[in-house]
Every structure is written in C-alpha cells, then in structure tokens.
C-alpha atoms as a PDB file:
ATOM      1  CA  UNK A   1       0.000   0.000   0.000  1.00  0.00           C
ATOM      2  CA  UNK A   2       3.044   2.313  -0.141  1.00  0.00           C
ATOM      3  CA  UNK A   3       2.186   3.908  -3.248  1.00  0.00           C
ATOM      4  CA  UNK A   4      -1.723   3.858  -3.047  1.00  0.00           C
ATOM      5  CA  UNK A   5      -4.003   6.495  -1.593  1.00  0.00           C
ATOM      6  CA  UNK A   6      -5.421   5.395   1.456  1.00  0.00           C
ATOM      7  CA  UNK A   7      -9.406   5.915   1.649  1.00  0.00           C
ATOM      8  CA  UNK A   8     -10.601   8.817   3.893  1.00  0.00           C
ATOM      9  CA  UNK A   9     -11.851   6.290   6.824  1.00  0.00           C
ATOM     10  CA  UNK A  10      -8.605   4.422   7.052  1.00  0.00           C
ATOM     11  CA  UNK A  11      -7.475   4.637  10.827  1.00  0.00           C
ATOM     12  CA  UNK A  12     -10.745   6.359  12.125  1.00  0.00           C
ATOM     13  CA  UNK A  13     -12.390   3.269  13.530  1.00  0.00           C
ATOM     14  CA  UNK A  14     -11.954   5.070  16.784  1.00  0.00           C
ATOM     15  CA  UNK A  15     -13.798   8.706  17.626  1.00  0.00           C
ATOM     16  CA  UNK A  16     -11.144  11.084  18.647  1.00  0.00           C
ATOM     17  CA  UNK A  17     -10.662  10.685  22.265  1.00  0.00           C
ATOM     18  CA  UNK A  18      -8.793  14.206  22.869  1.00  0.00           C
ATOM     19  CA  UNK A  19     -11.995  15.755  21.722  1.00  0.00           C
ATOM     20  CA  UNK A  20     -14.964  13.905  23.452  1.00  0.00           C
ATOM     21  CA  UNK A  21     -18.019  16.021  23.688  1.00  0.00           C
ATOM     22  CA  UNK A  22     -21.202  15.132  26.192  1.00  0.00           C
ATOM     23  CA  UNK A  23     -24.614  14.017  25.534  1.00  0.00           C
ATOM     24  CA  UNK A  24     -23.555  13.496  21.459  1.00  0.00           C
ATOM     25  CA  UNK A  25     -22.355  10.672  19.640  1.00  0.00           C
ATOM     26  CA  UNK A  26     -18.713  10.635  19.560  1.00  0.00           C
ATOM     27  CA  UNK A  27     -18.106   8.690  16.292  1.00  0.00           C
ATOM     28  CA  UNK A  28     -15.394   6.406  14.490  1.00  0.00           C
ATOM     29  CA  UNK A  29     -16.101   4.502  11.418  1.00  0.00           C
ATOM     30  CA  UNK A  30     -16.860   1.397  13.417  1.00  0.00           C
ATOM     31  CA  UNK A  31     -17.067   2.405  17.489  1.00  0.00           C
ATOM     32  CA  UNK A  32     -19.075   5.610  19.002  1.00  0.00           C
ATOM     33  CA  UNK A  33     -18.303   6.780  22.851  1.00  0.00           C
ATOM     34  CA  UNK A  34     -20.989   8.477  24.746  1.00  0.00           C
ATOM     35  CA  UNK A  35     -20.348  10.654  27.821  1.00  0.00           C
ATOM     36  CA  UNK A  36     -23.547  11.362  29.049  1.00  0.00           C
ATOM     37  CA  UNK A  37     -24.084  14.185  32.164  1.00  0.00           C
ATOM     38  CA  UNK A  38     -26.612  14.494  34.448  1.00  0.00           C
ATOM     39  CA  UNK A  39     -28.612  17.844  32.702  1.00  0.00           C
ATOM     40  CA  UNK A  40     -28.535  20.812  35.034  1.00  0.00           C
ATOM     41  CA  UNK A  41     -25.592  19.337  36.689  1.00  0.00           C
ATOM     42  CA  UNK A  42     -22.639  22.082  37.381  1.00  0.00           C
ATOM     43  CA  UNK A  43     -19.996  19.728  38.197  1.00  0.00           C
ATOM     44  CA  UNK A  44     -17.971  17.715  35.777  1.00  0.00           C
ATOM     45  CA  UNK A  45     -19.467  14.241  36.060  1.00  0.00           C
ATOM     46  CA  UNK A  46     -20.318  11.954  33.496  1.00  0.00           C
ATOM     47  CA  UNK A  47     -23.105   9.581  35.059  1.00  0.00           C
ATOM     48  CA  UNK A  48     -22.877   7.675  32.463  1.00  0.00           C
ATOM     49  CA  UNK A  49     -20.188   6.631  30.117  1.00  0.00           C
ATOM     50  CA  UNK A  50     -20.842   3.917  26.896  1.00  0.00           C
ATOM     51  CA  UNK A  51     -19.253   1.822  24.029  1.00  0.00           C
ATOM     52  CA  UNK A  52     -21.310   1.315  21.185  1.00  0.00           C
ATOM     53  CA  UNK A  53     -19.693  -1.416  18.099  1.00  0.00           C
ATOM     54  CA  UNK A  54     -21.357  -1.123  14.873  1.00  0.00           C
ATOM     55  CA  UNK A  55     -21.312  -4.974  13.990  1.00  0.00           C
ATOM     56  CA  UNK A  56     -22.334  -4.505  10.297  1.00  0.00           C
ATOM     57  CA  UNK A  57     -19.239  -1.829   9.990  1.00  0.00           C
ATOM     58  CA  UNK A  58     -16.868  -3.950  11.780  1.00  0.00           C
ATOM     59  CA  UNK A  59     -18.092  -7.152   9.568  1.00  0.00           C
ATOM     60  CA  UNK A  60     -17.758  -4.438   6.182  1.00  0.00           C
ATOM     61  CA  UNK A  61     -14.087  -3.187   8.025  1.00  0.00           C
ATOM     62  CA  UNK A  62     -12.918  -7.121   7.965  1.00  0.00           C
ATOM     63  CA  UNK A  63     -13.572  -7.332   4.236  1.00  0.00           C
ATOM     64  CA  UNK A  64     -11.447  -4.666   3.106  1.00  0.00           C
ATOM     65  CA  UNK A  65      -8.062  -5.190   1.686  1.00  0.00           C
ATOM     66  CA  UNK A  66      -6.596  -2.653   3.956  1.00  0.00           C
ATOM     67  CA  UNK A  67      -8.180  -3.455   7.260  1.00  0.00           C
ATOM     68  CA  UNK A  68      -4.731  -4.391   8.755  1.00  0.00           C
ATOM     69  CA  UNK A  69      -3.082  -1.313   7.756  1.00  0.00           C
ATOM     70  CA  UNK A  70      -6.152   0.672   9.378  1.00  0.00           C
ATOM     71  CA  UNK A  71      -6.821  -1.332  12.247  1.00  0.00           C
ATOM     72  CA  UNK A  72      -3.219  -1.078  13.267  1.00  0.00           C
ATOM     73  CA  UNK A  73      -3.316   3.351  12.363  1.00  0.00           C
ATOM     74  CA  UNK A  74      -6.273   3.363  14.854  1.00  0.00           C
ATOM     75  CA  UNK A  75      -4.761   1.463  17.290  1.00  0.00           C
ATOM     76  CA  UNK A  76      -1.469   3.678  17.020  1.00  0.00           C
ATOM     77  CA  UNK A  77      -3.836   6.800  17.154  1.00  0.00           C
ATOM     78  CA  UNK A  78      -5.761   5.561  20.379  1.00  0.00           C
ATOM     79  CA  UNK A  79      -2.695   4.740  21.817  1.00  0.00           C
ATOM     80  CA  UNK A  80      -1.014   8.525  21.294  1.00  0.00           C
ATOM     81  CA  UNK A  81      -4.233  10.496  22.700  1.00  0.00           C
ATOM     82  CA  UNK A  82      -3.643   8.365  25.602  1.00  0.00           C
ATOM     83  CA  UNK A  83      -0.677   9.421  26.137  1.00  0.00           C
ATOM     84  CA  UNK A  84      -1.318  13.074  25.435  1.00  0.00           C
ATOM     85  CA  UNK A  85      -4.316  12.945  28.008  1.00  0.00           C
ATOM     86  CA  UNK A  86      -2.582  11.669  30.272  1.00  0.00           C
ATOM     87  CA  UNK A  87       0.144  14.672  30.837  1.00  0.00           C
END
C-alpha cells in the first residue's frame, strides 16, 4: 500500500478521544463513545459513560483489503491520545 491512496476512513475506527463532547455521539467509522451528564448538573461528572460497536461496519471493516493497515493506524492513534491525556 506504499504507493496507493489510502481511503478517507482508514485509521478512524476510533472517535477522537482528545476531543470527546457530552450528551452526542462521539463517532469512528466502526465504534461511538458516549459521555452522558446528568442535565442541570454544574460539576464535571459523566453519570454515564458507553461503548457502542457497529457490527455490520466492523463485519464491512474485515472485508477490506486494507483493514490491517487501518486497524493497526487506529490502534497507534488511540494509543497517542492516551498518552497526550494523560500529561
């Protein structure tokens, strides 16, 4: 794949987890993260925090010929916001 253009979703399974916003849909191509908080509430708690998988997008991820190449760019992505939240 060195010389090929990569498609637009390649490495975005993940939503961007430096950039989670409440009570939306954070979306990736395959998983979305919700951070729900209480409404009216002041503090910064999230009451309730979610995984969703889209199986149908993870099943249509699998079939591509460059699902290793993009599974391992989100991986490497999700791994590098962690360590940038984490300072």
């Amino acid at each position: 794949m060195q010389n090929e253009t990569q498609k637009e979703c390649c490495g975005n399974m993940f939503p961007d987890c430096l950039h989670l916003k409440d009570n939306v849909p954070n979306e990736g191509k395959v998983f979305t993260v919700w951070m729900k908080t209480p409404k009216g509430s002041v503090l910064p708690v999230h009451s309730d925090r979610s995984i969703e998988i889209n199986h149908d997008q993870w099943e249509e991820c699998q079939q591509c010929a460059d699902f290793e190449c993009c599974y391992k760019l989100s991986m490497a992505k999700i791994a590098l916001e962690s360590a940038v939240a984490s300072q």
